[in-house]
N, C-alpha and C. Protein backbone atom coordinates (compact mmCIF):
# COMPACT_ATOMS: atom_id res chain seq x y z
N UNK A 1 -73.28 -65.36 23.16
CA UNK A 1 -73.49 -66.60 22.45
C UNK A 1 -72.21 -66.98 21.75
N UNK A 2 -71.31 -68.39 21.61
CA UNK A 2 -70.76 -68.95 21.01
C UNK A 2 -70.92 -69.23 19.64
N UNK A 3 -70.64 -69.55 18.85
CA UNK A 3 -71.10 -70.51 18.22
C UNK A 3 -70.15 -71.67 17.66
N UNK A 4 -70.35 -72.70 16.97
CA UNK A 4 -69.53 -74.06 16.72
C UNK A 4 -68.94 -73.75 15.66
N UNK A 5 -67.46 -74.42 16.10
CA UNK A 5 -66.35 -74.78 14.76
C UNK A 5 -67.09 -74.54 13.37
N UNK A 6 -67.74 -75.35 13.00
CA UNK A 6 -68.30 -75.49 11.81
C UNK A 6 -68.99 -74.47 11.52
N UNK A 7 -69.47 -73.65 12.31
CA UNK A 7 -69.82 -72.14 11.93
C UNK A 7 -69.63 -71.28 12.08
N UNK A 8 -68.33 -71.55 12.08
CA UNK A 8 -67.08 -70.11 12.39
C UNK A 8 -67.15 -69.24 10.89
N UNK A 9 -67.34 -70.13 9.56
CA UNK A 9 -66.88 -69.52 8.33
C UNK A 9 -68.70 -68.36 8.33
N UNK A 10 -69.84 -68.99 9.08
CA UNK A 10 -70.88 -68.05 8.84
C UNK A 10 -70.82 -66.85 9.79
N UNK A 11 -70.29 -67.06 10.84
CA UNK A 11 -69.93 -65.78 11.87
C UNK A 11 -68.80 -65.05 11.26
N UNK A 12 -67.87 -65.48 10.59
CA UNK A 12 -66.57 -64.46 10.19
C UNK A 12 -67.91 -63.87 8.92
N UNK A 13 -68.51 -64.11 8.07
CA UNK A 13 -68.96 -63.55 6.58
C UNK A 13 -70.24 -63.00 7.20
N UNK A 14 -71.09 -62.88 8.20
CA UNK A 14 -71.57 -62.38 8.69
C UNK A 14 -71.07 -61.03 9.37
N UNK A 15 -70.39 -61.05 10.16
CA UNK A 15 -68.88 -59.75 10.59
C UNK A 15 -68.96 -58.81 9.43
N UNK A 16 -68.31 -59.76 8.57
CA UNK A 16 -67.54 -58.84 7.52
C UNK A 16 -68.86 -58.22 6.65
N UNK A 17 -70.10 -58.84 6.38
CA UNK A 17 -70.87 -58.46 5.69
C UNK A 17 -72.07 -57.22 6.22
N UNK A 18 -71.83 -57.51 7.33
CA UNK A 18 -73.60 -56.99 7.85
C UNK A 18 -72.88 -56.04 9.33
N UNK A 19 -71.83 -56.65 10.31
CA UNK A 19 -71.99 -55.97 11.50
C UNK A 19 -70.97 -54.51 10.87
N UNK A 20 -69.41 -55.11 10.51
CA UNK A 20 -68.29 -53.58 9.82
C UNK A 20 -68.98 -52.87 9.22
N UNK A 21 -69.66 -53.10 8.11
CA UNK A 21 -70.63 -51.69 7.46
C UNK A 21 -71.19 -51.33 8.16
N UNK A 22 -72.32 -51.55 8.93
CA UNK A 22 -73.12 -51.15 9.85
C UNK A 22 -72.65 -50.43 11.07
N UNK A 23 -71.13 -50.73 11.52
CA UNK A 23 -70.70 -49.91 12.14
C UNK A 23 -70.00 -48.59 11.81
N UNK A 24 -69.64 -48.95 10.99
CA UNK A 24 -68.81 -47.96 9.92
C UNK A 24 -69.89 -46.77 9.43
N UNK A 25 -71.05 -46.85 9.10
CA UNK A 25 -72.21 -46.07 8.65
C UNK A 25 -72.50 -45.69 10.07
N UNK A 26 -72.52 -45.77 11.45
CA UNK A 26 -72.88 -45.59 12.37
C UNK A 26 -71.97 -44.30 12.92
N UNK A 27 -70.86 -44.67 12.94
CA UNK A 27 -69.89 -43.97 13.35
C UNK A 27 -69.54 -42.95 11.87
N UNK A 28 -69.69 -43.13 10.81
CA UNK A 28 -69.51 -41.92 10.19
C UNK A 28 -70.56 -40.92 10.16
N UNK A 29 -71.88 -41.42 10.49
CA UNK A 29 -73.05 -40.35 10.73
C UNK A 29 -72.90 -39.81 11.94
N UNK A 30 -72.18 -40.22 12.88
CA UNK A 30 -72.33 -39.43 14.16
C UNK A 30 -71.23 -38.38 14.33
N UNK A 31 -70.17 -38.50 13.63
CA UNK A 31 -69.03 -37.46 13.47
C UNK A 31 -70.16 -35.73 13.23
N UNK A 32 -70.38 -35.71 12.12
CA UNK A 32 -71.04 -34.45 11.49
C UNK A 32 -71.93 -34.26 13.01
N UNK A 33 -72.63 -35.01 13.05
CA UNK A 33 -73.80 -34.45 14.41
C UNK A 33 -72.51 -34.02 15.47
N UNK A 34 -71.83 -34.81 16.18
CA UNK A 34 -70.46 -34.24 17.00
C UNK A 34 -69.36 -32.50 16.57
N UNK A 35 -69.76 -32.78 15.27
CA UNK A 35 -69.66 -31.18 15.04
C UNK A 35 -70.18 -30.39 15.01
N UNK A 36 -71.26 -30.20 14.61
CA UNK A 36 -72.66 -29.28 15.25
C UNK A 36 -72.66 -29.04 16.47
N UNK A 37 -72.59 -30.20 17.17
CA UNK A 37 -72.74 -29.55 18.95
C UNK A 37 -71.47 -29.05 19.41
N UNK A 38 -70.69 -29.39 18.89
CA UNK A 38 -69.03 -28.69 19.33
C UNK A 38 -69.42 -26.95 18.73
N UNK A 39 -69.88 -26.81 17.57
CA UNK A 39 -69.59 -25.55 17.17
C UNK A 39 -70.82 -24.69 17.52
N UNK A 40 -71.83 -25.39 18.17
CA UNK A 40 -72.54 -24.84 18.79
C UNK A 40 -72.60 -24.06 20.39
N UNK A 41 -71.66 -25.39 20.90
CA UNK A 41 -71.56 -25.04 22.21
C UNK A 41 -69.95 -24.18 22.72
N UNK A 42 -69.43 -23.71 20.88
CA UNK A 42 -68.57 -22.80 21.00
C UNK A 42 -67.20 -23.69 21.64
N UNK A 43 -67.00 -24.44 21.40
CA UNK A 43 -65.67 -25.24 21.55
C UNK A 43 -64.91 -25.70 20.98
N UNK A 44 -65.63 -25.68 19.32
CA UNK A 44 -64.55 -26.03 18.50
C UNK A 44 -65.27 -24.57 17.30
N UNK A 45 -63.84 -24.23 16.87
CA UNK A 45 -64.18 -23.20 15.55
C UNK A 45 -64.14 -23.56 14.24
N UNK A 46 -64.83 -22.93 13.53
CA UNK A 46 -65.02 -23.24 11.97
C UNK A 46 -63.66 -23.63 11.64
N UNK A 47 -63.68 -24.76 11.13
CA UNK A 47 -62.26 -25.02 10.13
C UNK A 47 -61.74 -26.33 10.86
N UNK A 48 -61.45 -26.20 12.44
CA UNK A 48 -60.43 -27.28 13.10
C UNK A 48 -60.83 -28.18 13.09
N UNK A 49 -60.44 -29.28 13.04
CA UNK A 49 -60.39 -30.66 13.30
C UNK A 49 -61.16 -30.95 14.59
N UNK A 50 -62.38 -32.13 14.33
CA UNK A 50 -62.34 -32.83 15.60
C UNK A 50 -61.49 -33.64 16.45
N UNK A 51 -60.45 -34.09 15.70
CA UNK A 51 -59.51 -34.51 16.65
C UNK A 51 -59.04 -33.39 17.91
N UNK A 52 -59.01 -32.17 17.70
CA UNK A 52 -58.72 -31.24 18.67
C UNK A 52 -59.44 -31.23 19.65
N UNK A 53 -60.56 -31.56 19.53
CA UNK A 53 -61.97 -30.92 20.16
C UNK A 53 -61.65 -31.24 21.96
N UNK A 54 -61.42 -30.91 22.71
CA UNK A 54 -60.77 -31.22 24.06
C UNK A 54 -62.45 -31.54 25.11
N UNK A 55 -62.42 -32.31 25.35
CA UNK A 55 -63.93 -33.01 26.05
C UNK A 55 -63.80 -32.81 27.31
N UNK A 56 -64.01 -32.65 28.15
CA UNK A 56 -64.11 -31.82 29.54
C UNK A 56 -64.98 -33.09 30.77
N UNK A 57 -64.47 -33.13 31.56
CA UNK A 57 -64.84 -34.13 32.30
C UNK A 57 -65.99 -32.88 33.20
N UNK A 58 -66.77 -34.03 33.65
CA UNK A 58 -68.27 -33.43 34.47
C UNK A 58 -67.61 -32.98 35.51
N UNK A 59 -66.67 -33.34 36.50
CA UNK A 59 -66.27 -32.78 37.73
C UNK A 59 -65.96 -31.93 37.65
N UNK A 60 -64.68 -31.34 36.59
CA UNK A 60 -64.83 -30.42 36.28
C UNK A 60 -65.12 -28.79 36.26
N UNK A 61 -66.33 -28.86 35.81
CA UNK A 61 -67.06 -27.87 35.60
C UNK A 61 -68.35 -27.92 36.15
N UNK A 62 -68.26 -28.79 37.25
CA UNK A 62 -69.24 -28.26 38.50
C UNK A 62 -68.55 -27.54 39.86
N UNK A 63 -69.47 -26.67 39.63
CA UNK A 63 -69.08 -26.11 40.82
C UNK A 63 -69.92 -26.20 42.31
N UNK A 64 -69.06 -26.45 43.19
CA UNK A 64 -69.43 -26.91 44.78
C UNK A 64 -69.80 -26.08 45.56
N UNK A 65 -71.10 -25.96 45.88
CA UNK A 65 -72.10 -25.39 46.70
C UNK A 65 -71.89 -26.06 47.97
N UNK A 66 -71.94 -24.97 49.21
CA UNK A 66 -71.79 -25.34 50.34
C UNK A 66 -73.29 -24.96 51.40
């Protein structure tokens, strides 16, 4: 959806009011859960940074049955 010139100033204060927080609360609750399953599934250790956390593509770590 577009919306018109003239209601550009309610789409920018809308943005700024209701969608950035809402994303911002979204993405900071899902960090902590992203560490639980890292230190669960033994890939990241007590202390390090999730920035480290190295994510592993599906191909990967399947292995090919013949």
């Amino acid at each position: 959806m577009t919306a018109a010139p003239a209601e550009r100033g309610e789409s920018l204060l809308s943005a700024g009011l209701l969608e950035w927080p809402l994303a911002f609360v979204m993405i900071a609750g899902s960090l902590p859960l992203l560490r639980v399953a890292a230190l669960r599934s033994y890939r990241l250790d007590e202390g390090d940074s999730l920035w480290n956390l190295s994510i592993p593509a599906a191909w990967v770590e399947r292995t090919h049955r013949h």
